[in-house]
C-alpha atoms as a PDB file:
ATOM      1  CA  UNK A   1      91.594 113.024  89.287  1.00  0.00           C
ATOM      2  CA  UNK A   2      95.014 113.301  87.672  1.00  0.00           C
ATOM      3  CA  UNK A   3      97.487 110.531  87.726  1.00  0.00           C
ATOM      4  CA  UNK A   4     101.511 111.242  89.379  1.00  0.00           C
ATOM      5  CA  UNK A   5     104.783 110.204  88.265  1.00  0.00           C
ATOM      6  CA  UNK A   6     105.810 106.621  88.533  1.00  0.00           C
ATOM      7  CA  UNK A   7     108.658 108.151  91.225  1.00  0.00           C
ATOM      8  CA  UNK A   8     105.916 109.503  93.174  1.00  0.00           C
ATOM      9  CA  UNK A   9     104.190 106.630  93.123  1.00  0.00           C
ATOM     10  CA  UNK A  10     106.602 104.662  94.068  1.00  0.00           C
ATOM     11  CA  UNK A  11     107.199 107.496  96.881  1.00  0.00           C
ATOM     12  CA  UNK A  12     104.099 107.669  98.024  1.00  0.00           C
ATOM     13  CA  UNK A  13     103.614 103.869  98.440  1.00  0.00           C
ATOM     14  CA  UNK A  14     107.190 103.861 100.573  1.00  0.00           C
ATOM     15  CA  UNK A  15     106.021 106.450 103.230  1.00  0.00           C
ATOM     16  CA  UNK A  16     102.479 104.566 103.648  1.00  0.00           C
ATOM     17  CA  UNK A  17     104.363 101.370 104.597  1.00  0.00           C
ATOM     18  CA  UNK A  18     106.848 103.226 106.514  1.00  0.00           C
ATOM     19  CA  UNK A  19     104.248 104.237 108.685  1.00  0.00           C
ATOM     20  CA  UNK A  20     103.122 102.300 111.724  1.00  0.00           C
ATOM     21  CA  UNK A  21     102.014  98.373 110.694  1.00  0.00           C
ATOM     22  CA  UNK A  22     103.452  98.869 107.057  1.00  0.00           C
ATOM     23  CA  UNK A  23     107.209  97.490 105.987  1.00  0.00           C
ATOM     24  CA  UNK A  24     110.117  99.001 107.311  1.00  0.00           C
ATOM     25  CA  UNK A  25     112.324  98.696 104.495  1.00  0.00           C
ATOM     26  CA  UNK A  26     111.623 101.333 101.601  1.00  0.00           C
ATOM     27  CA  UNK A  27     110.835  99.663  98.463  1.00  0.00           C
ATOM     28  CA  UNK A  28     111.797  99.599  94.881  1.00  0.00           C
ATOM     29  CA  UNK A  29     108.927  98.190  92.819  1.00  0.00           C
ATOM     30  CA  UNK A  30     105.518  96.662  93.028  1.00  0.00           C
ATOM     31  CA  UNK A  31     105.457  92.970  91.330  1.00  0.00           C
ATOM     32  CA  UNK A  32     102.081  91.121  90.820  1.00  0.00           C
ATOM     33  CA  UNK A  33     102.131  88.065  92.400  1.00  0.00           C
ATOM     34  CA  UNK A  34     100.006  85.055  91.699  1.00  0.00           C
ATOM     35  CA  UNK A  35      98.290  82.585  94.496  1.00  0.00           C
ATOM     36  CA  UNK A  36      97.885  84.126  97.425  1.00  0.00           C
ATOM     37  CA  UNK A  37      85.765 101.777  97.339  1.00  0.00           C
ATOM     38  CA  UNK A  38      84.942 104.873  99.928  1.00  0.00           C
ATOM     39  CA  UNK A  39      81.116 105.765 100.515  1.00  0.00           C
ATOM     40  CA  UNK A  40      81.520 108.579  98.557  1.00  0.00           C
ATOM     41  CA  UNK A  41      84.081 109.338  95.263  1.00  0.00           C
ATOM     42  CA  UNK A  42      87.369 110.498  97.306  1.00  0.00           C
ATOM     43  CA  UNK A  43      88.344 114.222  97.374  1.00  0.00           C
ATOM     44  CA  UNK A  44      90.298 115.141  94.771  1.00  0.00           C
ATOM     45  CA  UNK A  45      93.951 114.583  96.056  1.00  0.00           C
ATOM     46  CA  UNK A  46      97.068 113.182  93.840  1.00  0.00           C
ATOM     47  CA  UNK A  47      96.408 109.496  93.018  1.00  0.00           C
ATOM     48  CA  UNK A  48      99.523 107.340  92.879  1.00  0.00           C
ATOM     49  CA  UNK A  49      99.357 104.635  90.161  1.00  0.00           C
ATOM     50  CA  UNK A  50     101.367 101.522  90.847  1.00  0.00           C
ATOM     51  CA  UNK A  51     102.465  99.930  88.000  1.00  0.00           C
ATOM     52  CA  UNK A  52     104.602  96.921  87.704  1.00  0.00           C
ATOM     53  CA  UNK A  53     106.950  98.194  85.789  1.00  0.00           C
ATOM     54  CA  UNK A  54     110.572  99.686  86.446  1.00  0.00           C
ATOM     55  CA  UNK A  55     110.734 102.646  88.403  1.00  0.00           C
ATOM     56  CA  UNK A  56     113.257 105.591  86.697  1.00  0.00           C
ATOM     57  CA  UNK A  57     117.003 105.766  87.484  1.00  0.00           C
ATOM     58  CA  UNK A  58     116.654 101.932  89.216  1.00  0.00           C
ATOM     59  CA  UNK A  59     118.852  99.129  88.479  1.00  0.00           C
ATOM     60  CA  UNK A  60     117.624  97.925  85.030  1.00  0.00           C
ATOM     61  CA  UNK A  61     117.808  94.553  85.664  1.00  0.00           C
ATOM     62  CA  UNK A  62     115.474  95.138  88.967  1.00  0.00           C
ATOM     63  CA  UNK A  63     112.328  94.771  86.950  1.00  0.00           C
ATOM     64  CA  UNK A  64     109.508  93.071  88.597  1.00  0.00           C
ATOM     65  CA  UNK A  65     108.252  89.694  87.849  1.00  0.00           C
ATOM     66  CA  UNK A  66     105.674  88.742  85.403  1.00  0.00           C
ATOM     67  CA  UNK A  67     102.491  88.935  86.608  1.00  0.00           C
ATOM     68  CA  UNK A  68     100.833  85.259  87.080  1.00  0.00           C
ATOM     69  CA  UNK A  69      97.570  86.361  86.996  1.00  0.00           C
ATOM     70  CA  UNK A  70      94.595  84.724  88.977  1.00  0.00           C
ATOM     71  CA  UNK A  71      94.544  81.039  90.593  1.00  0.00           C
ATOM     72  CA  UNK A  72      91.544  78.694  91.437  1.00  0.00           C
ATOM     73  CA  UNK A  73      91.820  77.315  94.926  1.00  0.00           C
ATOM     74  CA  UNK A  74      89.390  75.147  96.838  1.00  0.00           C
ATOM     75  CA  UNK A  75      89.607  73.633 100.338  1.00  0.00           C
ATOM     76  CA  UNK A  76      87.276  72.192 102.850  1.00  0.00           C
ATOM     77  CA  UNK A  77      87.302  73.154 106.343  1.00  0.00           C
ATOM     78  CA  UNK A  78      86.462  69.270 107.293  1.00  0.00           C
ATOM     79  CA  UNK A  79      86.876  66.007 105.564  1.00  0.00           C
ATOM     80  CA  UNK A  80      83.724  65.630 104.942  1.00  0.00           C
ATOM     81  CA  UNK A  81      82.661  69.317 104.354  1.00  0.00           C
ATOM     82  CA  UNK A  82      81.736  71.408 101.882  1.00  0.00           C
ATOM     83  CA  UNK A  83      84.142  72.536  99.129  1.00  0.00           C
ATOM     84  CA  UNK A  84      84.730  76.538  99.487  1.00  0.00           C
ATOM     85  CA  UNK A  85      86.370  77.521  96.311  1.00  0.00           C
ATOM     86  CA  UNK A  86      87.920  81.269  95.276  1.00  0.00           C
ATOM     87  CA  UNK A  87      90.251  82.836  92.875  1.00  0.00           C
ATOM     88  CA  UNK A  88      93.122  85.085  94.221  1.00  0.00           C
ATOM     89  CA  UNK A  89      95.496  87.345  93.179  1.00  0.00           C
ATOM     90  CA  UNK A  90      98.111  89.945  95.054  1.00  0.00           C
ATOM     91  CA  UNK A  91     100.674  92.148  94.912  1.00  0.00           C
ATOM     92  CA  UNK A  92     104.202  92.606  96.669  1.00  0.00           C
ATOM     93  CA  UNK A  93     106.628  94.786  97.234  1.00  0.00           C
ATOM     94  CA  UNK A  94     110.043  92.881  95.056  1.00  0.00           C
ATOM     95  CA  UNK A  95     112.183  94.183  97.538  1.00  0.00           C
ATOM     96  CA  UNK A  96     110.342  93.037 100.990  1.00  0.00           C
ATOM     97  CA  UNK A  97     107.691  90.730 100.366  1.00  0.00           C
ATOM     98  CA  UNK A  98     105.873  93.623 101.946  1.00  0.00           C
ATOM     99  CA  UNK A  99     101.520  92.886 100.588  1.00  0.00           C
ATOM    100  CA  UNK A 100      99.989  96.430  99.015  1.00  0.00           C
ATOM    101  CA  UNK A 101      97.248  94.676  98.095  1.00  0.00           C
ATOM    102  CA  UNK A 102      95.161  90.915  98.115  1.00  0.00           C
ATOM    103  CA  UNK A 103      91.520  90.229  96.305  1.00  0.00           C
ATOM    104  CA  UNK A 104      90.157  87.130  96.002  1.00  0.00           C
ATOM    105  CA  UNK A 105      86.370  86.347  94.938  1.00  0.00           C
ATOM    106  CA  UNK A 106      84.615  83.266  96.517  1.00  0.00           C
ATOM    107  CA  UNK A 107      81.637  81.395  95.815  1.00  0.00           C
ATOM    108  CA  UNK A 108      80.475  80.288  99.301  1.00  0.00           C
ATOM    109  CA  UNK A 109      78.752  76.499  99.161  1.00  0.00           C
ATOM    110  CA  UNK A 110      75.748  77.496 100.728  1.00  0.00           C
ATOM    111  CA  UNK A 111      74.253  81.030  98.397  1.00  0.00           C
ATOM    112  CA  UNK A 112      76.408  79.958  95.679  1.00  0.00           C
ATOM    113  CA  UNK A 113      76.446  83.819  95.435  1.00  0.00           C
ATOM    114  CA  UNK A 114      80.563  85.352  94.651  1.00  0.00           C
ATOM    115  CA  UNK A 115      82.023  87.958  97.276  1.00  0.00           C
ATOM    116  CA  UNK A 116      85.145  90.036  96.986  1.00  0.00           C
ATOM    117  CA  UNK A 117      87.504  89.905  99.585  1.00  0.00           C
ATOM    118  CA  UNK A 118      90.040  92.733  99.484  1.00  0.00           C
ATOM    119  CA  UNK A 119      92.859  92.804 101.764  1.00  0.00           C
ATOM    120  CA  UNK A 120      95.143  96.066 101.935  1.00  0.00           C
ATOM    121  CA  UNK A 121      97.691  97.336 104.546  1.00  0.00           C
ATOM    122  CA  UNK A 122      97.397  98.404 107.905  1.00  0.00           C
ATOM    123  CA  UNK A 123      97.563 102.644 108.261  1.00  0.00           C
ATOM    124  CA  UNK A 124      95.422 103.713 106.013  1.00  0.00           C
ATOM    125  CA  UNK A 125      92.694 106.640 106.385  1.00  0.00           C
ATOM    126  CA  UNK A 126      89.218 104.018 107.157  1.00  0.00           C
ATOM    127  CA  UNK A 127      85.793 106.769 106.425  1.00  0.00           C
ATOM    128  CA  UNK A 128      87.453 106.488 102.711  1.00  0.00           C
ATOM    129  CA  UNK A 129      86.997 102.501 102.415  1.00  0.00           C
ATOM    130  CA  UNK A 130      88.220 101.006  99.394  1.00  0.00           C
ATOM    131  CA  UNK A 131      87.341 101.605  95.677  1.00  0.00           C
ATOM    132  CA  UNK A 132      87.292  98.952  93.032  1.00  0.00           C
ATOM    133  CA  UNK A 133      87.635  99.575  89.747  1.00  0.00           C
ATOM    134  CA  UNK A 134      87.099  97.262  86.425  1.00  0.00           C
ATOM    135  CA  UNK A 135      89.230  98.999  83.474  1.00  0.00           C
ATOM    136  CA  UNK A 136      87.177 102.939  82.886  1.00  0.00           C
ATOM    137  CA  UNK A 137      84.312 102.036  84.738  1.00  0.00           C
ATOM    138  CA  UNK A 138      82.214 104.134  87.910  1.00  0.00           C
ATOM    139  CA  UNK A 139      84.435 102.908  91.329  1.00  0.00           C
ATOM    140  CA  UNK A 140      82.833 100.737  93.465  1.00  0.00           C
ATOM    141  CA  UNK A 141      83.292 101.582  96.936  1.00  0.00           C
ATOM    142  CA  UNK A 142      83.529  98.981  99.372  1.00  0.00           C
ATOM    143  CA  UNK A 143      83.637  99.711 103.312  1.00  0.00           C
ATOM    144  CA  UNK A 144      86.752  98.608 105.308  1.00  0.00           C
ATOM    145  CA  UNK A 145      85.105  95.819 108.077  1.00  0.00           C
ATOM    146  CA  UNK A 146      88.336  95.397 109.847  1.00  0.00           C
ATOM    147  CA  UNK A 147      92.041  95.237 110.608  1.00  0.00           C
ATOM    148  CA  UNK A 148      94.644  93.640 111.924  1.00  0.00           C
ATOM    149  CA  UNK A 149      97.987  93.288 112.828  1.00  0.00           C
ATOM    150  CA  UNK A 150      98.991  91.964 108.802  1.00  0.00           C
ATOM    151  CA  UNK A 151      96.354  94.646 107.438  1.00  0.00           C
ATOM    152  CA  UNK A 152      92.919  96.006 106.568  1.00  0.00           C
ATOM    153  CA  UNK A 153      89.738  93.745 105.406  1.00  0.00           C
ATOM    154  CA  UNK A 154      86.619  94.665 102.948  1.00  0.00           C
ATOM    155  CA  UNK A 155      83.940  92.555 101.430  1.00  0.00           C
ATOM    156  CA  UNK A 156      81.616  93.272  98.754  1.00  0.00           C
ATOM    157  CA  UNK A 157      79.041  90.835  96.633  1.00  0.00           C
ATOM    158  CA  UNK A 158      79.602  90.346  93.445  1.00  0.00           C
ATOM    159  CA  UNK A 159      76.772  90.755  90.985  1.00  0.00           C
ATOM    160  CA  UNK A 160      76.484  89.311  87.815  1.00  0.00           C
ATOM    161  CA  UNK A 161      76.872  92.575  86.413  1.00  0.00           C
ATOM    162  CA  UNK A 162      80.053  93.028  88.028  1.00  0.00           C
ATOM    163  CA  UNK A 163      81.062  89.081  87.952  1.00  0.00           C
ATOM    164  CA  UNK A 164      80.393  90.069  83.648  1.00  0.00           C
ATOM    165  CA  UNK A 165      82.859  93.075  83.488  1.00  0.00           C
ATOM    166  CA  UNK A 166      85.249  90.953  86.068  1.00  0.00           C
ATOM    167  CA  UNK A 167      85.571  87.898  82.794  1.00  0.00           C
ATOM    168  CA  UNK A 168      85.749  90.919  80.041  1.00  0.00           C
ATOM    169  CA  UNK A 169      88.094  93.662  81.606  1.00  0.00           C
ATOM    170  CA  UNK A 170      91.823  94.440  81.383  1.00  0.00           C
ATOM    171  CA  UNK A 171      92.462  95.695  84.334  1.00  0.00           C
ATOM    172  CA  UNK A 172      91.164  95.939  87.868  1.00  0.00           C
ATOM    173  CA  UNK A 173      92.422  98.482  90.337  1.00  0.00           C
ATOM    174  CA  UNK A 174      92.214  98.535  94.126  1.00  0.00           C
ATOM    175  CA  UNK A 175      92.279 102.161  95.388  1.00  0.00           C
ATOM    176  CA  UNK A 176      92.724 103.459  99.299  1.00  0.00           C
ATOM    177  CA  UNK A 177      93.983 106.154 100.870  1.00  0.00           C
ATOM    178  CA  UNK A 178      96.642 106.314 103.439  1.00  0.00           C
ATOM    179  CA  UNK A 179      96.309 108.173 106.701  1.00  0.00           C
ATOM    180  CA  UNK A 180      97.664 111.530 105.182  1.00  0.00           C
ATOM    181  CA  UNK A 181      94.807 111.498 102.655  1.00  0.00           C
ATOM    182  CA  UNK A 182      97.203 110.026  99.381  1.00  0.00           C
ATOM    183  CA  UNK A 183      95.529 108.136  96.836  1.00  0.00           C
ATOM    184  CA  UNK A 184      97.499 104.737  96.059  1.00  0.00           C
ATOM    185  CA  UNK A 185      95.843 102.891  93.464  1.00  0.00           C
ATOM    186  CA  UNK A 186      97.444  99.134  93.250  1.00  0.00           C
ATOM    187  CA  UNK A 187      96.999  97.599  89.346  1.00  0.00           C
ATOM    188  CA  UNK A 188      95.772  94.020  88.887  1.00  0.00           C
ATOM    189  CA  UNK A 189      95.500  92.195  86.051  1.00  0.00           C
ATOM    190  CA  UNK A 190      92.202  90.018  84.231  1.00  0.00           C
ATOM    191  CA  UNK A 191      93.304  88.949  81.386  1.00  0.00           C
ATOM    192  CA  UNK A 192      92.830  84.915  82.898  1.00  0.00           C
ATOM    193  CA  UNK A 193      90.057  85.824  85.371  1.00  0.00           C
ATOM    194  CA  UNK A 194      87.522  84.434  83.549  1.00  0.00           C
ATOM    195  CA  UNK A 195      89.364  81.089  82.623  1.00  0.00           C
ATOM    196  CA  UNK A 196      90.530  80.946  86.524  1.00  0.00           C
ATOM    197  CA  UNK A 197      86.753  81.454  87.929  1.00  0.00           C
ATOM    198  CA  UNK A 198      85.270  79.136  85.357  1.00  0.00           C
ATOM    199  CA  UNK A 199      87.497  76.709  87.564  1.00  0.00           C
ATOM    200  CA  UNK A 200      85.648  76.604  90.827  1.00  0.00           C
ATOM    201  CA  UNK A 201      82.094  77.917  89.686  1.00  0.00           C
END
């Protein structure tokens, strides 16, 4: 699958939200932010990589922010409950706040067993899912569950395989496709994964 232009990346990202349920406002770059894959490989249509980095021709001092990385959280729904602890990380549109993309990985307190949570926008073509993908690894494709009004839901377990090239990898991208069959593939980082899950294991 080949890989487009940063421009039509950034493009292709600005018509998906445009679309009924995403932002309004076209945007300008993709920035990492810190604390918040289909049943089948997808056909073999343009994939839009979205780096954040500086698009071409833009303002050069409208680069986006450093990525943060991953952050431990843990909360209890009671005062005397259970602690449920995760480790999240996102990414936003600099220009609108607009999510492209959310994961977070919990261990629940009662299987003790991590899950990936993956949260992506509203509009996009469901029978291809979601695919996951841990630096040049096979995709994992997760099944979209559900959506809402502020976007699209999938859950996967995490195995220790996987939880293994989670703590070791580079990179870990979250690829859909939007309704018109366009591949956007949203870039997070692991370089502090495994110091962040070591937090709340």
């Amino acid at each position: 699958m080949r890989k487009v232009s940063l421009c039509l990346a950034l493009g292709l990202v600005a018509a998906f939200l445009a679309e009924p349920g995403g932002a309004q406002t076209p945007p300008t770059q993709l920035a990492p932010k810190g604390p918040p894959a289909a049943p089948k490989q997808p056909p073999r249509t343009p994939t839009a990589v979205v780096p954040p980095t500086q698009a071409p021709g833009q303002d050069p001092n409208a680069r986006a922010q450093p990525a943060p990385g991953w952050i431990s959280r843990c909360a209890s729904d009671a005062r005397q409950g259970a602690l449920e602890c995760a480790v999240e990380q996102s990414a936003v549109l600099t220009s609108t706040g607009q999510l492209v993309a959310a994961v977070a990985i919990r261990v629940p307190s009662n299987s003790r067993q991590p899950e990936m949570l993956i949260q992506v926008p509203v509009g996009l073509f469901l029978p291809s899912g979601v695919n996951v993908q841990i630096d040049e690894s096979k995709p994992h494709p997760v099944v979209v569950q559900t959506c809402d009004l502020k976007g699209c839901y999938a859950a996967t377990p995490v195995s220790a395989e996987m939880l293994t090239s989670l703590k070791a990898g580079k990179r870990l991208g979250i690829t859909f496709q939007t309704n018109t069959k366009e591949n956007i593939t949203v870039p997070l980082t692991l370089g502090n994964f495994a110091e962040a899950f070591q937090k709340i294991q």
